[in-house]
N, C-alpha and C. Protein backbone atom coordinates (compact mmCIF):
# COMPACT_ATOMS: atom_id res chain seq x y z
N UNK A 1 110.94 128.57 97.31
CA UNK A 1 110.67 127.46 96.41
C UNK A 1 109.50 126.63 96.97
N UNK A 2 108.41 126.13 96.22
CA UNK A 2 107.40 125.53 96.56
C UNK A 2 107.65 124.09 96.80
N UNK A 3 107.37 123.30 97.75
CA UNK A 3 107.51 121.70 98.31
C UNK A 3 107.03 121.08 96.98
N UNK A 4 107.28 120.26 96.48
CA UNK A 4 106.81 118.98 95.63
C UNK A 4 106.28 117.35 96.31
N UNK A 5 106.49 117.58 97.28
CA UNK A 5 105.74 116.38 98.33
C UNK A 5 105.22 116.72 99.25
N UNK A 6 103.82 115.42 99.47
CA UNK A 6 102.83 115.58 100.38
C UNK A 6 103.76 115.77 101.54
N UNK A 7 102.86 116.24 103.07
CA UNK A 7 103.24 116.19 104.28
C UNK A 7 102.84 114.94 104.76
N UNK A 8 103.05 114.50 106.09
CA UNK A 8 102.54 113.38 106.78
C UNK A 8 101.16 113.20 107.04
N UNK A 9 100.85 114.48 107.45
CA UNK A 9 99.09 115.04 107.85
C UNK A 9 98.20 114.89 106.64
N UNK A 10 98.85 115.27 105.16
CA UNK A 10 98.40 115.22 104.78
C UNK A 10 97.92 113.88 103.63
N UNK A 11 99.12 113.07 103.87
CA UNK A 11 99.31 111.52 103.78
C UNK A 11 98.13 110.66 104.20
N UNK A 12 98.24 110.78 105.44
CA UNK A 12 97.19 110.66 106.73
C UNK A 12 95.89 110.98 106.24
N UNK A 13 95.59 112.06 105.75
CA UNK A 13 94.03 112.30 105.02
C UNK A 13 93.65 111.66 104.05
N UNK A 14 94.87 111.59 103.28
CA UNK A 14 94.34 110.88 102.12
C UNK A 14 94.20 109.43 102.18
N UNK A 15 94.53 108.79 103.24
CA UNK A 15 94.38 107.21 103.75
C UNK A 15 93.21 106.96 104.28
N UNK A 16 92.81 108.20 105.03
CA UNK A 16 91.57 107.94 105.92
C UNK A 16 90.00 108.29 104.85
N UNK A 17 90.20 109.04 103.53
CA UNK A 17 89.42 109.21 102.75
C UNK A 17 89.06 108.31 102.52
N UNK A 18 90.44 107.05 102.00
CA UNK A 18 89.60 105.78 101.51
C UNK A 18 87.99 105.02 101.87
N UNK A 19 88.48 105.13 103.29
CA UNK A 19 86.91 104.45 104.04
C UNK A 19 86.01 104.82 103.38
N UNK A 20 85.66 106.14 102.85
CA UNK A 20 84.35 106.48 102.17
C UNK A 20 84.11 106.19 100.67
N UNK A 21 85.49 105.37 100.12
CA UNK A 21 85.47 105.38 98.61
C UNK A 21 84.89 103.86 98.53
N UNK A 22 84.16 103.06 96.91
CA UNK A 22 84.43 102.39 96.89
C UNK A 22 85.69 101.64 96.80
N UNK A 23 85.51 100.48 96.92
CA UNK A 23 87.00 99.63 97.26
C UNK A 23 88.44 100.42 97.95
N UNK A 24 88.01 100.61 99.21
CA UNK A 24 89.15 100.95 100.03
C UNK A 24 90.16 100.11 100.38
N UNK A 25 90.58 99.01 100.14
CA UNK A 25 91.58 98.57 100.46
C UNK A 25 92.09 98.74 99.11
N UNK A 26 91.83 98.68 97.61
CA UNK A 26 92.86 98.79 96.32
C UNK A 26 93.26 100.23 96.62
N UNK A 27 92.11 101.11 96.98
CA UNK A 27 92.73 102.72 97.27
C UNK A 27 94.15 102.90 98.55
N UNK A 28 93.47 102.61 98.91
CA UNK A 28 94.64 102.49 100.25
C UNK A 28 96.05 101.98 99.64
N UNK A 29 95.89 101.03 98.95
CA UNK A 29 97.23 100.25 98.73
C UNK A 29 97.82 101.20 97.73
N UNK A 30 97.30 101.63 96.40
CA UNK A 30 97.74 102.62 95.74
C UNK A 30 98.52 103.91 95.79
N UNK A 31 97.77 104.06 97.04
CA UNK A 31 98.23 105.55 97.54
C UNK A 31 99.51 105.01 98.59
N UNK A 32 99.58 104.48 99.42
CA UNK A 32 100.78 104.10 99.82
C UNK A 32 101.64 103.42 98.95
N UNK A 33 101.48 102.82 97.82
CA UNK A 33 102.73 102.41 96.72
C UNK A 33 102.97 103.77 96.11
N UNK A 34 102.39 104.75 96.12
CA UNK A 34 102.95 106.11 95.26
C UNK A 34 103.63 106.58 96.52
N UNK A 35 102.87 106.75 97.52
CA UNK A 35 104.34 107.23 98.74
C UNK A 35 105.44 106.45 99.12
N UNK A 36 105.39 105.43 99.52
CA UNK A 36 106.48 104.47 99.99
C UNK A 36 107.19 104.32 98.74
N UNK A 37 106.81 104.15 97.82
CA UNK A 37 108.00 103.53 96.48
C UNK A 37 108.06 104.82 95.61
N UNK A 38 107.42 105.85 95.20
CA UNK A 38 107.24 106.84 94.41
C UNK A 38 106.81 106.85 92.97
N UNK A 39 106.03 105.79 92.73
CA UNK A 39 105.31 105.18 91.92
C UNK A 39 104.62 106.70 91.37
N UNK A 40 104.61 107.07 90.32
CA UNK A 40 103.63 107.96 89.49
C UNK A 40 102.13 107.65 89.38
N UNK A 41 101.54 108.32 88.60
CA UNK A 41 99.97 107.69 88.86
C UNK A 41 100.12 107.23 87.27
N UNK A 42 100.84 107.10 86.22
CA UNK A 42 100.44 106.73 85.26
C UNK A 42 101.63 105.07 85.46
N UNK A 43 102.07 104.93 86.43
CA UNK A 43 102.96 103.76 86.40
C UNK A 43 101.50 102.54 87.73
N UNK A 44 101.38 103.40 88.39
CA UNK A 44 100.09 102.54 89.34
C UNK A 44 98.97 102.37 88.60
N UNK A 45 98.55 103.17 86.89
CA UNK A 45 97.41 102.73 86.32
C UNK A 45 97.90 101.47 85.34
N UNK A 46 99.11 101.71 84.95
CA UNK A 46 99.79 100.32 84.47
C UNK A 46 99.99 98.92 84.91
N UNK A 47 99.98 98.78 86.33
CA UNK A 47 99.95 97.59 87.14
C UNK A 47 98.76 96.43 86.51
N UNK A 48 99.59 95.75 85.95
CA UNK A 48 98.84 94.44 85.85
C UNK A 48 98.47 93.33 87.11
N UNK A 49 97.76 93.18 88.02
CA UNK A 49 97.52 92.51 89.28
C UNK A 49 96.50 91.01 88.67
């Protein structure tokens, strides 16, 4: 059966990508509210801030 969740390593990459994106700290925060809480990406494009 194939995994349905990231690894740690690969968690880890996708945090450290940010630096090169614009606005890395909204990226950063995004991507750890979809891991830590399990937020979907169509529930994190809904966020009213």
């Amino acid at each position: 059966m194939k995994r349905k969740y990231l690894t740690q390593e690969e968690i880890e990459k996708l945090l450290s990508a940010t630096d090169r994106m614009p606005f890395p700290e909204r990226n950063r925060c995004l991507i750890l509210m979809a891991f830590i809480h399990g937020f979907r990406a169509s529930e994190l494009l809904g966020l009213r801030l």
